[in-house]
PDB file of N, CA and C in Angstrom:
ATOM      1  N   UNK A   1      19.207  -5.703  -5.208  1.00  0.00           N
ATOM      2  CA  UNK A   1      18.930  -5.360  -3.826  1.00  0.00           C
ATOM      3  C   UNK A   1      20.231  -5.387  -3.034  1.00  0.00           C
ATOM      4  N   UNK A   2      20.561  -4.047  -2.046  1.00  0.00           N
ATOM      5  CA  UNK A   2      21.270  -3.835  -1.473  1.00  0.00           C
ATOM      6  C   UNK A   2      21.729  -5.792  -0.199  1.00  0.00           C
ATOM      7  N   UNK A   3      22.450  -6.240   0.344  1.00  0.00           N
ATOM      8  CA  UNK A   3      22.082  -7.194   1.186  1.00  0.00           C
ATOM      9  C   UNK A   3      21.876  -6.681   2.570  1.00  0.00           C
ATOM     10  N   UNK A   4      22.339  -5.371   2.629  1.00  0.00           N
ATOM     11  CA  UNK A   4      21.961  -4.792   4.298  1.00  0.00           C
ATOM     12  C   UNK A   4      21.281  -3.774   4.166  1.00  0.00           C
ATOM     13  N   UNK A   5      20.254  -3.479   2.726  1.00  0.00           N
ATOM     14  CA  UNK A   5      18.870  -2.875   3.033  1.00  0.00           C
ATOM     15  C   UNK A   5      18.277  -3.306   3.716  1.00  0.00           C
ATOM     16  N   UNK A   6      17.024  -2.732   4.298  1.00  0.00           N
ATOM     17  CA  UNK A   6      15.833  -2.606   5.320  1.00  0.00           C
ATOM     18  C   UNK A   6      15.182  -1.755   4.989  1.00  0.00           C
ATOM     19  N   UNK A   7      14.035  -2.788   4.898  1.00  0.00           N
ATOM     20  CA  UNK A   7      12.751  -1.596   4.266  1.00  0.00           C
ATOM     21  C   UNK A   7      11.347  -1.695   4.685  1.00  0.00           C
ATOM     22  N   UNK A   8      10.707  -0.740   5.477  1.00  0.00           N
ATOM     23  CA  UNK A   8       9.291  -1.563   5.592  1.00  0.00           C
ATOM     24  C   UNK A   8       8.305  -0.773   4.519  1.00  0.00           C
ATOM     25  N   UNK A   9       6.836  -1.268   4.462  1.00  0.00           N
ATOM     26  CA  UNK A   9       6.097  -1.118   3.839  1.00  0.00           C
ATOM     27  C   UNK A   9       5.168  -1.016   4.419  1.00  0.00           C
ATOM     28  N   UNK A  10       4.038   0.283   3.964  1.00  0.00           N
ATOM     29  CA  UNK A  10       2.739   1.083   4.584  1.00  0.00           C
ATOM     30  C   UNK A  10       1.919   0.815   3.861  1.00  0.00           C
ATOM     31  N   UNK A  11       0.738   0.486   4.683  1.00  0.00           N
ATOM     32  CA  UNK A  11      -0.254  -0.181   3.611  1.00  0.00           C
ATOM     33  C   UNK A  11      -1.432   0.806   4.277  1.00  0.00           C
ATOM     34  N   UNK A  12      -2.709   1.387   3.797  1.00  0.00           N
ATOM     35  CA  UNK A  12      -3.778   2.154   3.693  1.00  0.00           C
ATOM     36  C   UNK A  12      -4.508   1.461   3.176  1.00  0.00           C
ATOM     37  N   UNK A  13      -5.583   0.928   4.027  1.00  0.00           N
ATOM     38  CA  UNK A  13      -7.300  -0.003   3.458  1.00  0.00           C
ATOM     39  C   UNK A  13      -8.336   0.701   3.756  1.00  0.00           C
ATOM     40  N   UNK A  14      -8.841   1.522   2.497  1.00  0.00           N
ATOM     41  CA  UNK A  14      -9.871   2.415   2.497  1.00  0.00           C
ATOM     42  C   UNK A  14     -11.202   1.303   2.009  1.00  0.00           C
ATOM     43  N   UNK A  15     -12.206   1.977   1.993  1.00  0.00           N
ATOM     44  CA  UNK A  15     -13.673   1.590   1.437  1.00  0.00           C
ATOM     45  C   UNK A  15     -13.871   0.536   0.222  1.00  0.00           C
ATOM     46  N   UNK A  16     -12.472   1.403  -0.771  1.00  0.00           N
ATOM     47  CA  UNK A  16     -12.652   1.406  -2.257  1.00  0.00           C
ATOM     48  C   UNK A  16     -11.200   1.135  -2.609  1.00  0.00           C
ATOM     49  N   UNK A  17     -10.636   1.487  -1.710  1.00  0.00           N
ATOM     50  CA  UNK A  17      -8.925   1.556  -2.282  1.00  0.00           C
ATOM     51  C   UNK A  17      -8.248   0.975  -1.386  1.00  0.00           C
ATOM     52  N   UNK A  18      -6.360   0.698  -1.768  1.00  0.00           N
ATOM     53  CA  UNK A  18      -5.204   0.251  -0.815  1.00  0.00           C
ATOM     54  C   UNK A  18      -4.515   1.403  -1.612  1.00  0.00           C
ATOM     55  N   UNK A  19      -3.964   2.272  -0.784  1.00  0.00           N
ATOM     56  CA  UNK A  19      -2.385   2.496  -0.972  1.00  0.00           C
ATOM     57  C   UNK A  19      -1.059   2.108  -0.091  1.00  0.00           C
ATOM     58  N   UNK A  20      -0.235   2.422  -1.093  1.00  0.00           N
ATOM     59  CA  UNK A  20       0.650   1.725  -0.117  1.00  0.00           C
ATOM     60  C   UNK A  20       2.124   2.273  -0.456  1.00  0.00           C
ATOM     61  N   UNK A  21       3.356   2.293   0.083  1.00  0.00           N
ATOM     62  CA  UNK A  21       4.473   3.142  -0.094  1.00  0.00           C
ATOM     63  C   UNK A  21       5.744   2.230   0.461  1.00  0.00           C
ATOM     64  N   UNK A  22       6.773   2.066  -0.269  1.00  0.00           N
ATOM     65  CA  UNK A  22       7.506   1.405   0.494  1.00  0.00           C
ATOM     66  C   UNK A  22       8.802   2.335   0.901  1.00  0.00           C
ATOM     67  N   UNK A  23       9.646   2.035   1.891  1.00  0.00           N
ATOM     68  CA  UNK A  23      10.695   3.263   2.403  1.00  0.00           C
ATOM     69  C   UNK A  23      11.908   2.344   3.204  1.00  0.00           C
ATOM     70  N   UNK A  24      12.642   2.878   2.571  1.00  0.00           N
ATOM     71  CA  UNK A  24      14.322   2.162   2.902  1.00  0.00           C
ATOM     72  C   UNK A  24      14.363   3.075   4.373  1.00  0.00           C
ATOM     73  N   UNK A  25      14.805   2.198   5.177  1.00  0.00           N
ATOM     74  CA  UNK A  25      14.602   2.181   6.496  1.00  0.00           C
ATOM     75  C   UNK A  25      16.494   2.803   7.095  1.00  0.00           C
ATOM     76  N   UNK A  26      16.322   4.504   6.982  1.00  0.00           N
ATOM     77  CA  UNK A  26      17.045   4.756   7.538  1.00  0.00           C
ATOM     78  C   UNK A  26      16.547   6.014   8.387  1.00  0.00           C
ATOM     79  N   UNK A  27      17.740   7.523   8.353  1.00  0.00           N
ATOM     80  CA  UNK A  27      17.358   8.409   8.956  1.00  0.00           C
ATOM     81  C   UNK A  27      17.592   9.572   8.507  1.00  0.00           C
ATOM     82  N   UNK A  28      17.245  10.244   7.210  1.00  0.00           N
ATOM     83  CA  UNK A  28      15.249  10.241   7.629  1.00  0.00           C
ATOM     84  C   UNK A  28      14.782   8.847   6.551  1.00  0.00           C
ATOM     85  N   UNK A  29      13.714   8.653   6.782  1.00  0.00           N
ATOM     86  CA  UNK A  29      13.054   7.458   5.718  1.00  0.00           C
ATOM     87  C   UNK A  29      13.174   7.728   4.154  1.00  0.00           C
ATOM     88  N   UNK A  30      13.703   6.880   3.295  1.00  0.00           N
ATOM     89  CA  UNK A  30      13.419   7.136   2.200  1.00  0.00           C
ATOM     90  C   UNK A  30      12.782   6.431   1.633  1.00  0.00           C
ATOM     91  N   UNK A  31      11.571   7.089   0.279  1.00  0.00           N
ATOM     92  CA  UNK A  31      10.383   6.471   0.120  1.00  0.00           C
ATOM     93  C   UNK A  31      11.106   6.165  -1.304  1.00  0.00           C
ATOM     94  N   UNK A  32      11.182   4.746  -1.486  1.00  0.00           N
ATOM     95  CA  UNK A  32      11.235   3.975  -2.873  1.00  0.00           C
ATOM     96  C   UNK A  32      10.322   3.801  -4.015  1.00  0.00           C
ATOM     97  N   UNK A  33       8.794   3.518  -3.634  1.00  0.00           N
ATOM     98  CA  UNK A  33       8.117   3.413  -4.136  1.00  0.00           C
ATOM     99  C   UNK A  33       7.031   3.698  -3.812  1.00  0.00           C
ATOM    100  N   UNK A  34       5.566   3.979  -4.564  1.00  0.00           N
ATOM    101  CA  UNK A  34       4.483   4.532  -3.820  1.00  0.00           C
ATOM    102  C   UNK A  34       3.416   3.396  -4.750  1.00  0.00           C
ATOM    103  N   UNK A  35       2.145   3.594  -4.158  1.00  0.00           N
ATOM    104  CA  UNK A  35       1.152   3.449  -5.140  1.00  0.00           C
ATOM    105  C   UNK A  35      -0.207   3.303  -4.462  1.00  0.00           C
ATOM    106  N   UNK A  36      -1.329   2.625  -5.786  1.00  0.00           N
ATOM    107  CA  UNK A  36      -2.737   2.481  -5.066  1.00  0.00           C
ATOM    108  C   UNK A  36      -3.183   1.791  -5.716  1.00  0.00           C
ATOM    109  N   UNK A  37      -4.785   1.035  -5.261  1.00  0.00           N
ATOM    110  CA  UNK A  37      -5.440   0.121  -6.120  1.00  0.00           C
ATOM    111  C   UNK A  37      -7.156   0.952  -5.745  1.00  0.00           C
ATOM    112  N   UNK A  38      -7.355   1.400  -6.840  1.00  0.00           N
ATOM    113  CA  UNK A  38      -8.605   1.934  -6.918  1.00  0.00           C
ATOM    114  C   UNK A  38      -9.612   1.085  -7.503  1.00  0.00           C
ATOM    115  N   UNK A  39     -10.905   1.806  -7.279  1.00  0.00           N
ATOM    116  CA  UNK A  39     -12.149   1.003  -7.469  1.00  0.00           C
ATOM    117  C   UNK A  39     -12.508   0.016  -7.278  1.00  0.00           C
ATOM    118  N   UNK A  40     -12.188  -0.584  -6.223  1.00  0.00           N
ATOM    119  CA  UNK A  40     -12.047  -1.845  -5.705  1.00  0.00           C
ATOM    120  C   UNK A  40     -13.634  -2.376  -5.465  1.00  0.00           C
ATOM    121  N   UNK A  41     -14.140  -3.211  -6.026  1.00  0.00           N
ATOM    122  CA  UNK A  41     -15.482  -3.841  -6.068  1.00  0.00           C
ATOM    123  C   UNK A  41     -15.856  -3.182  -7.162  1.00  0.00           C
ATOM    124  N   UNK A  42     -15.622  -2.179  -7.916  1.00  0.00           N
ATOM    125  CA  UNK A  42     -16.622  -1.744  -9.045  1.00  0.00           C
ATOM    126  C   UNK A  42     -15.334  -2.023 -10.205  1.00  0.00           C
ATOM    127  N   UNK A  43     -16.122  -1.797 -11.232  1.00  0.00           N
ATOM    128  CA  UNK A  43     -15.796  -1.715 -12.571  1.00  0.00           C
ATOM    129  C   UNK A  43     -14.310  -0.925 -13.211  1.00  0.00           C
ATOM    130  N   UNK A  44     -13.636  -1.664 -13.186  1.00  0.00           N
ATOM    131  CA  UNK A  44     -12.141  -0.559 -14.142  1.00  0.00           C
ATOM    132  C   UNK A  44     -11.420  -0.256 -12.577  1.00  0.00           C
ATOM    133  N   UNK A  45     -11.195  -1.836 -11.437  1.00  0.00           N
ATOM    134  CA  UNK A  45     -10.048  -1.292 -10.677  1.00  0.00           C
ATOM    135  C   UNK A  45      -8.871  -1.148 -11.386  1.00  0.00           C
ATOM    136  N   UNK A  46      -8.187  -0.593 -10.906  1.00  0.00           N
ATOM    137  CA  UNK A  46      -6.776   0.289 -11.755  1.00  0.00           C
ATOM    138  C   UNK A  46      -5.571   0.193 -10.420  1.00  0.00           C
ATOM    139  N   UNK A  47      -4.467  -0.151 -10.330  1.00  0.00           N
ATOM    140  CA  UNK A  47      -3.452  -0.469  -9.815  1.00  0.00           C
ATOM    141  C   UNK A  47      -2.281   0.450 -10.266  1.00  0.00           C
ATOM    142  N   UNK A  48      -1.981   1.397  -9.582  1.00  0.00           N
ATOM    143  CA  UNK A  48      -1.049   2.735 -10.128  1.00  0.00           C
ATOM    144  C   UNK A  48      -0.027   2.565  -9.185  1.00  0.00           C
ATOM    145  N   UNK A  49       1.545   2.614 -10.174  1.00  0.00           N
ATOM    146  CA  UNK A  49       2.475   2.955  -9.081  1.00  0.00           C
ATOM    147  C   UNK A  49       3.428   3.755  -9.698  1.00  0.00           C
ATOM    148  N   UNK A  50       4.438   4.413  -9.045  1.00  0.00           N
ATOM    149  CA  UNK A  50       5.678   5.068  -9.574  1.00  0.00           C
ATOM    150  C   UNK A  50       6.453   4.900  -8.848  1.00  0.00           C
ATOM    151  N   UNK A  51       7.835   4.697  -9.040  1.00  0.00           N
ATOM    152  CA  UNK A  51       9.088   5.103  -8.013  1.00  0.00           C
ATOM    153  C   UNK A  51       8.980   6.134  -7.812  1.00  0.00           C
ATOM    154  N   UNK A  52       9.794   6.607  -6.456  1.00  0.00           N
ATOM    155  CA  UNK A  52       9.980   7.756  -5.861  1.00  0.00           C
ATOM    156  C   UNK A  52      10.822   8.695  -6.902  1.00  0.00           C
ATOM    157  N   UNK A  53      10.738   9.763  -7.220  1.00  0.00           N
ATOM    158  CA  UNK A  53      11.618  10.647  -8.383  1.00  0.00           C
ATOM    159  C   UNK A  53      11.212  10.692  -9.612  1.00  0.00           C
ATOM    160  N   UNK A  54      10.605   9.458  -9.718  1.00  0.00           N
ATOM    161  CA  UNK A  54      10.324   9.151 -12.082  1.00  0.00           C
ATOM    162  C   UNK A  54       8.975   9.549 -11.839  1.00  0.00           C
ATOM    163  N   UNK A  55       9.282  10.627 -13.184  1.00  0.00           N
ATOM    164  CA  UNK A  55       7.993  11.164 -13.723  1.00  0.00           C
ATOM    165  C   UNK A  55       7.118  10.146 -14.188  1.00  0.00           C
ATOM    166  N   UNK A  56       7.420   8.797 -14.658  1.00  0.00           N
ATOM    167  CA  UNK A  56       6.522   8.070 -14.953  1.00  0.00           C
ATOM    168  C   UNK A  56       5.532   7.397 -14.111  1.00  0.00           C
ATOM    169  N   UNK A  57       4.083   7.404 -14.279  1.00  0.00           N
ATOM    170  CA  UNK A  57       3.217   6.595 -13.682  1.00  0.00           C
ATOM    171  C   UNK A  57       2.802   5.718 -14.110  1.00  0.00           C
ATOM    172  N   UNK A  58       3.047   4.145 -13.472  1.00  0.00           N
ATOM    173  CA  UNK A  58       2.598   2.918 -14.429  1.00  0.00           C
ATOM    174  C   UNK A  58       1.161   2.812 -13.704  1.00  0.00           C
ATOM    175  N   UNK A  59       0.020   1.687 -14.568  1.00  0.00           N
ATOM    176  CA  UNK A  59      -0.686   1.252 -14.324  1.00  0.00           C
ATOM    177  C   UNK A  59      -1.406  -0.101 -15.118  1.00  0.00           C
ATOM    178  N   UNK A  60      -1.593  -0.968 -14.379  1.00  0.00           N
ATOM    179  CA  UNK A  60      -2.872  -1.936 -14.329  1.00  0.00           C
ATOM    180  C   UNK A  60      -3.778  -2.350 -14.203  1.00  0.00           C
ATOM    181  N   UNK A  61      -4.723  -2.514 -15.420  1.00  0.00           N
ATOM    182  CA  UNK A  61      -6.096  -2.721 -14.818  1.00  0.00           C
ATOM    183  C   UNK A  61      -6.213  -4.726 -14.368  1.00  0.00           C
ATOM    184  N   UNK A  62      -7.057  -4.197 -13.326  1.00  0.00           N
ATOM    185  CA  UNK A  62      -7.360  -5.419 -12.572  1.00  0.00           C
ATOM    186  C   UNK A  62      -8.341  -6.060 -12.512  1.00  0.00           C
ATOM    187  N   UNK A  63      -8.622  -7.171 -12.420  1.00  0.00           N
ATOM    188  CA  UNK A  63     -10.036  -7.985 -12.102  1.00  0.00           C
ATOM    189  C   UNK A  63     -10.202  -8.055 -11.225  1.00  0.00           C
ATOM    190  N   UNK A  64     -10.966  -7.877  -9.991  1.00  0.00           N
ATOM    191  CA  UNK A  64     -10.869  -8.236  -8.520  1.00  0.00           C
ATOM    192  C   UNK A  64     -11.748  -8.342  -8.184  1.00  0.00           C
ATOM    193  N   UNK A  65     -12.733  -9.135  -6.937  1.00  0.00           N
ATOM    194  CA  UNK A  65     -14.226  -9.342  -6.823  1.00  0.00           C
ATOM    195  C   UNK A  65     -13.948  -8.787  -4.988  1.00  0.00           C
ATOM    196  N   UNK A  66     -13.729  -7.350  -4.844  1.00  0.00           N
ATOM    197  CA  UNK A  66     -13.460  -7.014  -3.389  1.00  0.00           C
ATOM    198  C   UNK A  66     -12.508  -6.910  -2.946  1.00  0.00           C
ATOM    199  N   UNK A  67     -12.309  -6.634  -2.006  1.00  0.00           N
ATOM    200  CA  UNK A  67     -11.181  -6.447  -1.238  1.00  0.00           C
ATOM    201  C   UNK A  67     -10.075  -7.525  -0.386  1.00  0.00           C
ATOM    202  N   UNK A  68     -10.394  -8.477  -0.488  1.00  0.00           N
ATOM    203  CA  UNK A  68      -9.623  -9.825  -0.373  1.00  0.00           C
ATOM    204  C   UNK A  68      -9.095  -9.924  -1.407  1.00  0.00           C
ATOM    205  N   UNK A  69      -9.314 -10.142  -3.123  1.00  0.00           N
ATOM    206  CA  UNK A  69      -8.876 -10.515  -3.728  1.00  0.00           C
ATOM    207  C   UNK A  69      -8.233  -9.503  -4.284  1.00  0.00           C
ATOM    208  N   UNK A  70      -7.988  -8.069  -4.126  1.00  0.00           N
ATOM    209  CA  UNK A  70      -7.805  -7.090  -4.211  1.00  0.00           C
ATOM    210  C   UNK A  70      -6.200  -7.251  -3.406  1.00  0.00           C
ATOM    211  N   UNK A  71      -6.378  -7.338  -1.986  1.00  0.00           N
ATOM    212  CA  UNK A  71      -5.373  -7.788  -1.242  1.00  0.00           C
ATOM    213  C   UNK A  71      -4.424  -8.754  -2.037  1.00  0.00           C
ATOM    214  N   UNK A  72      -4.983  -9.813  -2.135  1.00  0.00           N
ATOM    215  CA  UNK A  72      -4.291 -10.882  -2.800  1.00  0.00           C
ATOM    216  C   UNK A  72      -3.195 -10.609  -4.007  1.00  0.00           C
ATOM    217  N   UNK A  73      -3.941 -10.058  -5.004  1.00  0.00           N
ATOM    218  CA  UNK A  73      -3.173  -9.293  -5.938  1.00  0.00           C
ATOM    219  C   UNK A  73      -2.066  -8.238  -5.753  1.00  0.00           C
ATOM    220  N   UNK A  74      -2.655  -7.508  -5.006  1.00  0.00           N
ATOM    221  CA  UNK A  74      -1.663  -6.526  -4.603  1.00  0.00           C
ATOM    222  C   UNK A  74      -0.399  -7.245  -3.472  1.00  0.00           C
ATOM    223  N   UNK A  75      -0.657  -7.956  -3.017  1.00  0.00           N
ATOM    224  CA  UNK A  75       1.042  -9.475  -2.368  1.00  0.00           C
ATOM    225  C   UNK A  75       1.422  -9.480  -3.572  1.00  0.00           C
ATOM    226  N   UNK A  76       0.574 -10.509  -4.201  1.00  0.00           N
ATOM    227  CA  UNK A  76       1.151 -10.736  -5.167  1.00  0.00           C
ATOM    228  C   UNK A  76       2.418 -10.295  -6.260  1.00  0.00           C
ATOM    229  N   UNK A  77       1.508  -8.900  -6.143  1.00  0.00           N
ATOM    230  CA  UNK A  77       2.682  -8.140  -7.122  1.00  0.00           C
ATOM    231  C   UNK A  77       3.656  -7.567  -6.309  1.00  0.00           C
ATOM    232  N   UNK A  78       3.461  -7.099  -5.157  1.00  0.00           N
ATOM    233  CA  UNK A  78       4.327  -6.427  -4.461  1.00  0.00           C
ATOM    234  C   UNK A  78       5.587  -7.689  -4.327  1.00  0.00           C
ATOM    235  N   UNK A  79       5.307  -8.925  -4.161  1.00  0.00           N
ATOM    236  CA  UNK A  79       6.516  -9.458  -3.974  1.00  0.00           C
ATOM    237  C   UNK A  79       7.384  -9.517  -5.238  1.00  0.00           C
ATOM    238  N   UNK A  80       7.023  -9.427  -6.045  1.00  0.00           N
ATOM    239  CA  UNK A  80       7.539  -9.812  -7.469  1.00  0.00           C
ATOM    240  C   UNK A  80       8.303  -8.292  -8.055  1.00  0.00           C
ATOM    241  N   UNK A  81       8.135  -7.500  -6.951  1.00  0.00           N
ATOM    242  CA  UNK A  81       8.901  -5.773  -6.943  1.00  0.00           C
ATOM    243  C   UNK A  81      10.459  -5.634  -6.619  1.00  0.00           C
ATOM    244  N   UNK A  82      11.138  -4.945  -6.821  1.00  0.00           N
ATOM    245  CA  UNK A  82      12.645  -4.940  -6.081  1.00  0.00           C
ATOM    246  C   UNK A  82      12.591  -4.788  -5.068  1.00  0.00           C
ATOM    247  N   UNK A  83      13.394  -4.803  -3.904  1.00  0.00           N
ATOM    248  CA  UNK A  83      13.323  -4.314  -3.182  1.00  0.00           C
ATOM    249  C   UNK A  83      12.358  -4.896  -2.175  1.00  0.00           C
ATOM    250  N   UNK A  84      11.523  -5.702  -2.710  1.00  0.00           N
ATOM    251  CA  UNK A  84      10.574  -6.431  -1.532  1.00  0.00           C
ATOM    252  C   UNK A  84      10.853  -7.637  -0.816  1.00  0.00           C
ATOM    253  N   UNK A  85      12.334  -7.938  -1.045  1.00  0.00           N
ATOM    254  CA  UNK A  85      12.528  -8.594  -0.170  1.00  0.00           C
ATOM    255  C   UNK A  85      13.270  -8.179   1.148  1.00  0.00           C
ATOM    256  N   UNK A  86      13.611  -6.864   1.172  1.00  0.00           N
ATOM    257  CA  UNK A  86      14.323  -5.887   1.780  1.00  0.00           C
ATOM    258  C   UNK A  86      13.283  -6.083   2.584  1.00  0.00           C
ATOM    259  N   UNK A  87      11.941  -6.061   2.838  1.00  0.00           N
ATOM    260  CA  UNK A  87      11.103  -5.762   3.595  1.00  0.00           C
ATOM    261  C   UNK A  87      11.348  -6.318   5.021  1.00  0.00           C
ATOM    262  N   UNK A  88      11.265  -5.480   6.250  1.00  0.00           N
ATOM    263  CA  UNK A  88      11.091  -6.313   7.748  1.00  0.00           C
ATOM    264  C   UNK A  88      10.501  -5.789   8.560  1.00  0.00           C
ATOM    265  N   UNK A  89       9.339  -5.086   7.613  1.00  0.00           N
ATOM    266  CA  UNK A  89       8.318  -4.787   8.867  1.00  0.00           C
ATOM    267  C   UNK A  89       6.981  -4.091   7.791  1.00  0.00           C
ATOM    268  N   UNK A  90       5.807  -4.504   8.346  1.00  0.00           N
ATOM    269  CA  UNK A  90       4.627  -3.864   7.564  1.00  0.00           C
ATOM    270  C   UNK A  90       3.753  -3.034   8.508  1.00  0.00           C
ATOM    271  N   UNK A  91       3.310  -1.770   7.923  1.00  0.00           N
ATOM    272  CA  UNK A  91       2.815  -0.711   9.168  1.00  0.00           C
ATOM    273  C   UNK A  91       1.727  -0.235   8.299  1.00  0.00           C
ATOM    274  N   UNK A  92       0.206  -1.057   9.044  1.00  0.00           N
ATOM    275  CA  UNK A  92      -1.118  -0.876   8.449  1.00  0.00           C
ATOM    276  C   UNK A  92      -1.540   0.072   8.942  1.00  0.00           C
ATOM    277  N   UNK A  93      -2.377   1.384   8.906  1.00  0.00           N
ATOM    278  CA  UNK A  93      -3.063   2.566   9.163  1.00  0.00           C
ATOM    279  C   UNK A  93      -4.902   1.764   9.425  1.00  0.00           C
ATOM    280  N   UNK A  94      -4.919   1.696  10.796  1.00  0.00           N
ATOM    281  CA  UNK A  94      -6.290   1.247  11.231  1.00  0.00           C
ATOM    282  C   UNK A  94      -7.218   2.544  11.702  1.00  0.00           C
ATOM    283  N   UNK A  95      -8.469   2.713  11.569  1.00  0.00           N
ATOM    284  CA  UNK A  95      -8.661   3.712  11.360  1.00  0.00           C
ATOM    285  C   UNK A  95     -10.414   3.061  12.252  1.00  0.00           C
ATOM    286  N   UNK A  96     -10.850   3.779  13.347  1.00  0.00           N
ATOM    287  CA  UNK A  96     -11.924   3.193  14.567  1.00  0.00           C
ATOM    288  C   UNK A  96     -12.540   3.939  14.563  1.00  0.00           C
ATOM    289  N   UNK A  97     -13.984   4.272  14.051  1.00  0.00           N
ATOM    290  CA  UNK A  97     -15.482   5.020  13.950  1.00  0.00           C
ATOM    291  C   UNK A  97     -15.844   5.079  15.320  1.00  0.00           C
ATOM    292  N   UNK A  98     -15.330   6.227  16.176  1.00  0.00           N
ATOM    293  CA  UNK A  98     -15.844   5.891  17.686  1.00  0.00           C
ATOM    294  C   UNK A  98     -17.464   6.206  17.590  1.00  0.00           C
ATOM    295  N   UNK A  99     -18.382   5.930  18.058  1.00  0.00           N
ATOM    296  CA  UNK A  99     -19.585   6.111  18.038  1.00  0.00           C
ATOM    297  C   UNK A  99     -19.712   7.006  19.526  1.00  0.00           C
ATOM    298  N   UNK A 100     -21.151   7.791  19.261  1.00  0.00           N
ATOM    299  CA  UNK A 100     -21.435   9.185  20.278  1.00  0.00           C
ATOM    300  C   UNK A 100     -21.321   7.830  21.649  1.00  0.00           C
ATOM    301  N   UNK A 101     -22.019   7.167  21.617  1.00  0.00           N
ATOM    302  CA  UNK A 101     -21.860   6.518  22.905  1.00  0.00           C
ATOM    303  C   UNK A 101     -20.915   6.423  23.583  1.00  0.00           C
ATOM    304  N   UNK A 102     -19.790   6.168  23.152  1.00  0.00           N
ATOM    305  CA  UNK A 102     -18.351   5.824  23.800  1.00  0.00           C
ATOM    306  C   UNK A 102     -17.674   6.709  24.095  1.00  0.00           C
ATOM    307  N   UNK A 103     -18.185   7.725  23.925  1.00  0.00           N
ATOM    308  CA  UNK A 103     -17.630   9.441  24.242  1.00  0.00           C
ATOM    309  C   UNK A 103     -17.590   9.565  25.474  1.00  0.00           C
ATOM    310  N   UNK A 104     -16.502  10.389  25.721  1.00  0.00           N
ATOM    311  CA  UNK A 104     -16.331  10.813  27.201  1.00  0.00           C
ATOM    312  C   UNK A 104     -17.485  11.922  27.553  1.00  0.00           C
ATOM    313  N   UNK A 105     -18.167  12.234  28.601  1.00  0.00           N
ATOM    314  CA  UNK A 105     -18.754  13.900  29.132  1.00  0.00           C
ATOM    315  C   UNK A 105     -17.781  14.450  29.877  1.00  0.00           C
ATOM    316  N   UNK A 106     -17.097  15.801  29.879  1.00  0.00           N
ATOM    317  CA  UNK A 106     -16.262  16.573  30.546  1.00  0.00           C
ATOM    318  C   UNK A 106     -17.078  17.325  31.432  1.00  0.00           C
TER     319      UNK A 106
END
């Protein structure tokens, strides 16, 4: 690890899944690493990542009982990654079901 890298990390909490991408924090962003954790509560979650550029796609299958422990795992490993200590900032994608009620009338 660079000592005056800076890097934050994007995290995506779907239904079923996390993805997540990490990006050396300059101008324009460069994306280091990517990945996801699928099937999260069912059977055969799977934990996929690649660096940015390599044709290779790794993966892990996981045990996880939901999405907490799902979370958990995925810290887990993410710290134990290069580059993750570079990290100084995390940018979650929240995502708000407005319901018809709360709607404006024009």
């Amino acid at each position: 690890m660079e000592l005056d890298k800076k890097c934050v990390l994007t995290i995506n909490s779907g239904s079923s899944s996390i993805k997540f991408a990490l990006y050396k924090i300059e101008e324009p962003l460069t994306q280091l690493f990517y990945g996801k954790m699928e099937s999260i509560g069912i059977k055969n979650t799977k934990l996929s990542f690649s660096k940015t550029g390599a044709n290779q796609k790794n993966s892990v299958d996981v045990t996880v009982l939901g999405h907490a422990a799902a979370a958990n795992f995925l810290i887990d490993w993410l710290e134990k990654q290069d580059d993750f200590g570079a990290v100084k900032a995390i940018g979650h994608r929240i995502v708000y079901g407005m319901k018809q009620r709360h709607a404006r009338n024009y």
